[in-house]
PDB file of N, CA and C in Angstrom:
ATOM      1  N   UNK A   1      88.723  84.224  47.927  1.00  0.00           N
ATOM      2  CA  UNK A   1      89.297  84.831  49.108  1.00  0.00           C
ATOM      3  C   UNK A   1      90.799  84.985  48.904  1.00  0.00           C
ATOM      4  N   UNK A   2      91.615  86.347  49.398  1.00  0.00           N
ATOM      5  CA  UNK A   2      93.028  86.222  49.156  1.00  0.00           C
ATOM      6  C   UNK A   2      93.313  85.543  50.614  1.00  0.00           C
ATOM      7  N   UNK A   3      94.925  85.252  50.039  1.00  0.00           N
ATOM      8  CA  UNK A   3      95.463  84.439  51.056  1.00  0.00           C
ATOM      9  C   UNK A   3      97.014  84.805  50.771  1.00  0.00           C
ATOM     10  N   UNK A   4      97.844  84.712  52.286  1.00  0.00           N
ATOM     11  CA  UNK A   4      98.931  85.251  52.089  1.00  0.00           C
ATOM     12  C   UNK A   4     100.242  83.779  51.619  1.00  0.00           C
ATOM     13  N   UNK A   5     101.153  84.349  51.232  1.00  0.00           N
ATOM     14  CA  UNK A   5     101.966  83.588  51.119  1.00  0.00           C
ATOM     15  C   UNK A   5     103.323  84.340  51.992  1.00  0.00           C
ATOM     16  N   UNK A   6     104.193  83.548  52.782  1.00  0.00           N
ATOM     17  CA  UNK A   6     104.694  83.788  54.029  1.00  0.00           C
ATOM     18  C   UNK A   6     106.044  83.188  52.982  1.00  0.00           C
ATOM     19  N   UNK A   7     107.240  84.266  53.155  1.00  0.00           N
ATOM     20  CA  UNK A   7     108.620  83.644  52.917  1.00  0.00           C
ATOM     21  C   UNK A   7     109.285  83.701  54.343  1.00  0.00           C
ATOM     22  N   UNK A   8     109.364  81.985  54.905  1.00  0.00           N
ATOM     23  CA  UNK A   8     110.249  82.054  56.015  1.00  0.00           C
ATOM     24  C   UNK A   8     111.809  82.053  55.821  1.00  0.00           C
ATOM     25  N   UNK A   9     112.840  82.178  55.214  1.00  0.00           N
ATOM     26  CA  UNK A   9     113.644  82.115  54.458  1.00  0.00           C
ATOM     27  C   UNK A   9     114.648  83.029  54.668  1.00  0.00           C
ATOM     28  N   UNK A  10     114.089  83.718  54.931  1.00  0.00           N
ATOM     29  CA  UNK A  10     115.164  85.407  55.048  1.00  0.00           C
ATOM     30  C   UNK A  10     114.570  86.086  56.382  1.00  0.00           C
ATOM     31  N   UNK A  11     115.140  85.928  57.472  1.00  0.00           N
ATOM     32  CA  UNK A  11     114.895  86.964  59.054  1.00  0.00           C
ATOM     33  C   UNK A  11     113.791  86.440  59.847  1.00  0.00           C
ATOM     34  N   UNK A  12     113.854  84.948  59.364  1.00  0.00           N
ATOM     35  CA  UNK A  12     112.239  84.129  60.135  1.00  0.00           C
ATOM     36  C   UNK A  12     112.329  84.225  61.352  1.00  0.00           C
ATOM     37  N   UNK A  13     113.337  85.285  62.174  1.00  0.00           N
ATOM     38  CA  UNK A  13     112.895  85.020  63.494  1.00  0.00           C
ATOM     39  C   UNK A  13     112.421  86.637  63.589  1.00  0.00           C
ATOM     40  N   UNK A  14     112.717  87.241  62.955  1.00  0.00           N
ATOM     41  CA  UNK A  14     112.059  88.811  63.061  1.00  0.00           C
ATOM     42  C   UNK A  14     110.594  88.734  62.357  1.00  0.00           C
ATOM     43  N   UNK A  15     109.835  87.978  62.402  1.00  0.00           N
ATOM     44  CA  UNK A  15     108.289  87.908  61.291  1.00  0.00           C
ATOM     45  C   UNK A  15     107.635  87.215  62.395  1.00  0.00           C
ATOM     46  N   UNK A  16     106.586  87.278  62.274  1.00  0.00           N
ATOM     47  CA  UNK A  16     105.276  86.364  62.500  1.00  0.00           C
ATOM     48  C   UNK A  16     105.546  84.572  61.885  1.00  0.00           C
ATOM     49  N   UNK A  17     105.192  83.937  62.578  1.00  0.00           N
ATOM     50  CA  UNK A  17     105.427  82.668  61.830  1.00  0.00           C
ATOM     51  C   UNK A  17     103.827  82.331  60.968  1.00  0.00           C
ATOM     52  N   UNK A  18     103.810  81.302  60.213  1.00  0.00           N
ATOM     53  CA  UNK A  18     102.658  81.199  59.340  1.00  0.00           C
ATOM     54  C   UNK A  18     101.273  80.974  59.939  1.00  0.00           C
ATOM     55  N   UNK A  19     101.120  80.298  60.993  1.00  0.00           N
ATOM     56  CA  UNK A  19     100.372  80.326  61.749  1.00  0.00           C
ATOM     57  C   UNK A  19      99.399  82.144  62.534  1.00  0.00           C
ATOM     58  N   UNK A  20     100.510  82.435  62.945  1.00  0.00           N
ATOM     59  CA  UNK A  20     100.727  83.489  63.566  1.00  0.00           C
ATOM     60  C   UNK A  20     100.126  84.922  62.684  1.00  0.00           C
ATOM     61  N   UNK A  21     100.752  84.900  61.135  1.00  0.00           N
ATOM     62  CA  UNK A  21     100.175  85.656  60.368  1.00  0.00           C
ATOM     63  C   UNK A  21      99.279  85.507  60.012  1.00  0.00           C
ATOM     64  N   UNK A  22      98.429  84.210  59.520  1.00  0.00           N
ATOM     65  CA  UNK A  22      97.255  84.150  59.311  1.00  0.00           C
ATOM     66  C   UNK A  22      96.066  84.813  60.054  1.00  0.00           C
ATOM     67  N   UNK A  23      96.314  84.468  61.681  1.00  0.00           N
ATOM     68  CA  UNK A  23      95.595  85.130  62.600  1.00  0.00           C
ATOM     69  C   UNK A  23      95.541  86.563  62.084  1.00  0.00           C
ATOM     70  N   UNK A  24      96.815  87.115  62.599  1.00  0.00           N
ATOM     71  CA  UNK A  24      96.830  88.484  62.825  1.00  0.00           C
ATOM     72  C   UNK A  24      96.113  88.959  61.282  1.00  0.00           C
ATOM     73  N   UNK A  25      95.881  88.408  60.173  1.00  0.00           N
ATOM     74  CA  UNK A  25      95.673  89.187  59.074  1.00  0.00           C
ATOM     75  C   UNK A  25      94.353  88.561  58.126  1.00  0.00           C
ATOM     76  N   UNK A  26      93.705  87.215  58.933  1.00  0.00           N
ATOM     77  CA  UNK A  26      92.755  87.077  59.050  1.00  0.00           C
ATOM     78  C   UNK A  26      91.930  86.598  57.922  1.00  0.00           C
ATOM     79  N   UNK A  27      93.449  85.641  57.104  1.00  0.00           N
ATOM     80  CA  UNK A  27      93.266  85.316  55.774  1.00  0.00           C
ATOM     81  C   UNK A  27      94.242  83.931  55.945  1.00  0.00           C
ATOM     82  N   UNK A  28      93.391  82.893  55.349  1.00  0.00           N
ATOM     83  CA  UNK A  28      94.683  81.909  54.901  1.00  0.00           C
ATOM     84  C   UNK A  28      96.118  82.443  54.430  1.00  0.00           C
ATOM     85  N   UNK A  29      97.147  81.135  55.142  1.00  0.00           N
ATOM     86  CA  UNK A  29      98.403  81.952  54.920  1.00  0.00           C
ATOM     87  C   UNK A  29      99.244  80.764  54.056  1.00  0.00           C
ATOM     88  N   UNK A  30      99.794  80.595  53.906  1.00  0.00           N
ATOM     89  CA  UNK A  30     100.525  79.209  53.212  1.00  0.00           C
ATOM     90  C   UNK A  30     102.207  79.376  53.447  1.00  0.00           C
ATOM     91  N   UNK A  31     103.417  78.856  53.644  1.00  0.00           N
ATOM     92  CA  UNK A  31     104.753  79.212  53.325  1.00  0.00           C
ATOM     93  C   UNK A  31     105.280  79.142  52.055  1.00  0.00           C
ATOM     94  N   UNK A  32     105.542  80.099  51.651  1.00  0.00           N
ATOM     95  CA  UNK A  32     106.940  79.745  50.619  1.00  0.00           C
ATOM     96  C   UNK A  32     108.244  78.459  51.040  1.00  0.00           C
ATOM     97  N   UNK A  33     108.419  77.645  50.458  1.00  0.00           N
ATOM     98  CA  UNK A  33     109.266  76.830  50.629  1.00  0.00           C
ATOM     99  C   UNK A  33     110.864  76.954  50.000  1.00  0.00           C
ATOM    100  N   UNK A  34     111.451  77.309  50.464  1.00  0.00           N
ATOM    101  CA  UNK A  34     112.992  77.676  49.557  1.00  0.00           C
ATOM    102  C   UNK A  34     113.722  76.368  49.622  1.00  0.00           C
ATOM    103  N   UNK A  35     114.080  76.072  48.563  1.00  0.00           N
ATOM    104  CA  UNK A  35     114.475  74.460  48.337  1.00  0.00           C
ATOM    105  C   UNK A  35     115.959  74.507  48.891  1.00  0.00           C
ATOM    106  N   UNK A  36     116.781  75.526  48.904  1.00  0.00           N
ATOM    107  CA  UNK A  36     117.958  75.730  49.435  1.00  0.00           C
ATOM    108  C   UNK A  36     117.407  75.314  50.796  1.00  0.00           C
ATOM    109  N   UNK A  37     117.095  75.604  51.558  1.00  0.00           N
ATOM    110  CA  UNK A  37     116.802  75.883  53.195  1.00  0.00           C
ATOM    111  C   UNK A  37     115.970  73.925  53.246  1.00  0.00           C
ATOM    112  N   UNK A  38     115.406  73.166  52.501  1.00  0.00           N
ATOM    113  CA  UNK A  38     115.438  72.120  52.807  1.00  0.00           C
ATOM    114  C   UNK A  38     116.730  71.198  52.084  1.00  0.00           C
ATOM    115  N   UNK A  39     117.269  71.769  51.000  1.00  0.00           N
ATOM    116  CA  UNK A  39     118.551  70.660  51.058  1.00  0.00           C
ATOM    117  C   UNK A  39     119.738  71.173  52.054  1.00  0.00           C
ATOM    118  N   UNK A  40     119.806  71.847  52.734  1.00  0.00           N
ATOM    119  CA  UNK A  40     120.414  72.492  54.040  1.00  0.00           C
ATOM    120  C   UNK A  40     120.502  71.611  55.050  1.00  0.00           C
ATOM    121  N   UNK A  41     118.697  71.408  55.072  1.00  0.00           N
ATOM    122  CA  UNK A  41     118.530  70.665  55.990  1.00  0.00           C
ATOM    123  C   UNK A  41     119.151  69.416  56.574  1.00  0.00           C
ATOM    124  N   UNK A  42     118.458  68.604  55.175  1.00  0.00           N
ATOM    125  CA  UNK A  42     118.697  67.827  54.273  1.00  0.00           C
ATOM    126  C   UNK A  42     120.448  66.993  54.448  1.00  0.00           C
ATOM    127  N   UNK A  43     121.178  68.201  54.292  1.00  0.00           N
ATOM    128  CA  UNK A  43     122.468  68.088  54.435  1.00  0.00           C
ATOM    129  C   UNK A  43     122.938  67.343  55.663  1.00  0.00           C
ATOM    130  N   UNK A  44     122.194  68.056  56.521  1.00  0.00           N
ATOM    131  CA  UNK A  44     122.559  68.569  58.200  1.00  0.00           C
ATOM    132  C   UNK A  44     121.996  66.952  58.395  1.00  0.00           C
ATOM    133  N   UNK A  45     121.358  66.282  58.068  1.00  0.00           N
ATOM    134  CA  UNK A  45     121.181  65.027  58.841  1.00  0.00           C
ATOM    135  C   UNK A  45     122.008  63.725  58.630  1.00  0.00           C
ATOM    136  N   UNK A  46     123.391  64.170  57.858  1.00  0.00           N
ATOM    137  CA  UNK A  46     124.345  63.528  57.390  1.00  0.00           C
ATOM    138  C   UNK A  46     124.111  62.133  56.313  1.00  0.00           C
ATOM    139  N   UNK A  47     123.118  62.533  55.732  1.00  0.00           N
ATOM    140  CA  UNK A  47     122.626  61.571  54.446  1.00  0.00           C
ATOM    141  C   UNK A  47     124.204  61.466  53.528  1.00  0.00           C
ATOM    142  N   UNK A  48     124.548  60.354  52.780  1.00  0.00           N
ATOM    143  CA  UNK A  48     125.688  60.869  52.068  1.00  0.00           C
ATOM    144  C   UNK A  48     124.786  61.356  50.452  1.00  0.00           C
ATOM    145  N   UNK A  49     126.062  61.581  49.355  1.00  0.00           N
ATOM    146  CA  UNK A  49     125.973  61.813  48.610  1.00  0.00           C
ATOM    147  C   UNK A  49     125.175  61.068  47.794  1.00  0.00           C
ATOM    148  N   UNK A  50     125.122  59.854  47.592  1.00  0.00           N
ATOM    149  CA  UNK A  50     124.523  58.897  46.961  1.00  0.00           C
ATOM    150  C   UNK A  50     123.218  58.673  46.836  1.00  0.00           C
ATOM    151  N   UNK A  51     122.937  59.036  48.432  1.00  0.00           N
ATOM    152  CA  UNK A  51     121.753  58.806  48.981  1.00  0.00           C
ATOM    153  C   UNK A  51     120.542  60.350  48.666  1.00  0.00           C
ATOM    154  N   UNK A  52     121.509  61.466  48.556  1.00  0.00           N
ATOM    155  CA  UNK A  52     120.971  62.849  48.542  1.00  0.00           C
ATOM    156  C   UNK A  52     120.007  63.424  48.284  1.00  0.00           C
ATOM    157  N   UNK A  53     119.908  63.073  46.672  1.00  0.00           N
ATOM    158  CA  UNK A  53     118.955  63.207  45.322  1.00  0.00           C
ATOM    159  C   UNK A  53     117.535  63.008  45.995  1.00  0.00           C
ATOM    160  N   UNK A  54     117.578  61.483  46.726  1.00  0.00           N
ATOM    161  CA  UNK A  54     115.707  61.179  47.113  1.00  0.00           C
ATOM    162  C   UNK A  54     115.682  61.289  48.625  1.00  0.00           C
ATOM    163  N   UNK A  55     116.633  61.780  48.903  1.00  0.00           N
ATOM    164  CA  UNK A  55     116.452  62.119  50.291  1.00  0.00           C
ATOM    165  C   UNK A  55     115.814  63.615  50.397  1.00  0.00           C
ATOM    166  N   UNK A  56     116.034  64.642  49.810  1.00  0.00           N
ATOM    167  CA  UNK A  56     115.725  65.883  49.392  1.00  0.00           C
ATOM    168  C   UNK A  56     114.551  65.957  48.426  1.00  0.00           C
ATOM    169  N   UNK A  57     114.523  64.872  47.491  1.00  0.00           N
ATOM    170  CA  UNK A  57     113.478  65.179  46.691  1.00  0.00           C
ATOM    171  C   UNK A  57     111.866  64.293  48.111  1.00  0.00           C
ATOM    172  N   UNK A  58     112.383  63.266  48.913  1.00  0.00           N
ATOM    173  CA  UNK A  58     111.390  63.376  49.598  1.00  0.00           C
ATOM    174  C   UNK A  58     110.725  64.354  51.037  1.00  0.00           C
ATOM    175  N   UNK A  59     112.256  64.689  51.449  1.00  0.00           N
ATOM    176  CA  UNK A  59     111.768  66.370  52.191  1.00  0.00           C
ATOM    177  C   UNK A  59     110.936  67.280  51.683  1.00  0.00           C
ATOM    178  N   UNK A  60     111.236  67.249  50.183  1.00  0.00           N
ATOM    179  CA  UNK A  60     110.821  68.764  49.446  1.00  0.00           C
ATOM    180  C   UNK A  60     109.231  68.140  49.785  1.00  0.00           C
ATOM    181  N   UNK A  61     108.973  67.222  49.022  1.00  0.00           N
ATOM    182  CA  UNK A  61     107.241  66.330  48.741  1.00  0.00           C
ATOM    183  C   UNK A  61     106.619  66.866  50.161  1.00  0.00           C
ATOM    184  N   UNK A  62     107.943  66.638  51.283  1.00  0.00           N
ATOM    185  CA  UNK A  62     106.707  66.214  52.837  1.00  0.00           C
ATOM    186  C   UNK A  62     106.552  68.296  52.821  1.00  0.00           C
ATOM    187  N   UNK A  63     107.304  68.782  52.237  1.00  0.00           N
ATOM    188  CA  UNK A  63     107.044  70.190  52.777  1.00  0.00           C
ATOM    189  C   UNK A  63     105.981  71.083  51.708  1.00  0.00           C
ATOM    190  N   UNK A  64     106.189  70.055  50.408  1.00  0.00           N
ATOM    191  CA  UNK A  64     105.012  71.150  49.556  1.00  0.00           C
ATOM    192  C   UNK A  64     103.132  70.270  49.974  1.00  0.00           C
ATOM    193  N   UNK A  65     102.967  69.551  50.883  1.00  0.00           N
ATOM    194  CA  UNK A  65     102.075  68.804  51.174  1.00  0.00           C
ATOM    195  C   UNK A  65     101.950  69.271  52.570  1.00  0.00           C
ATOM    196  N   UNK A  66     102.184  70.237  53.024  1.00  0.00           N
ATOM    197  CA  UNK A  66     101.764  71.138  54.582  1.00  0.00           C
ATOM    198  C   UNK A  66     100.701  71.974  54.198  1.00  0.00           C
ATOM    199  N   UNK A  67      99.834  71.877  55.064  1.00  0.00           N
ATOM    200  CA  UNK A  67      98.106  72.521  54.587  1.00  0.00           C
ATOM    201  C   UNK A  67      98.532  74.020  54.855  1.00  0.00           C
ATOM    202  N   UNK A  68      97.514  74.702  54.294  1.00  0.00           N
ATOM    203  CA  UNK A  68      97.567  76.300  54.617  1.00  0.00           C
ATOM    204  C   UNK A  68      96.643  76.204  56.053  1.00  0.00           C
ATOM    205  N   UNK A  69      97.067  77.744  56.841  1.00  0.00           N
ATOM    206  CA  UNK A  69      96.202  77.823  57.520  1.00  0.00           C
ATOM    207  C   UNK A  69      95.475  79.061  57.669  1.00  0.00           C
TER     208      UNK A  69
END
């Protein structure tokens, strides 16, 4: 079966979200994950430097481990 792959990354508020596309297109959908946009995140929760490396490398883990739908 195909299945879409969804880049939220670039204009995610002008798209369908992953959920959302799946429906409408009636195929498993999955996200693209842009590793910029979780060490961003990442950033934003004021982790320091030291700490960074496995703070990001365990964001990235919790986000490539989100089921398709």
């Amino acid at each position: 079966m195909e299945s879409l792959l969804i880049d939220t990354g670039h204009r995610s508020n002008a798209i369908l979200d992953v959920p959302a596309m799946a429906e409408a297109a009636a195929r498993p959908a999955r996200e693209i994950v842009r590793i910029e946009s979780v060490a961003e995140h990442v950033a934003q929760t004021g982790v320091g430097a030291a700490a960074f490396p496995e703070a990001f490398a365990d964001a990235l883990a919790a986000r490539r481990r989100m089921p398709s739908v």
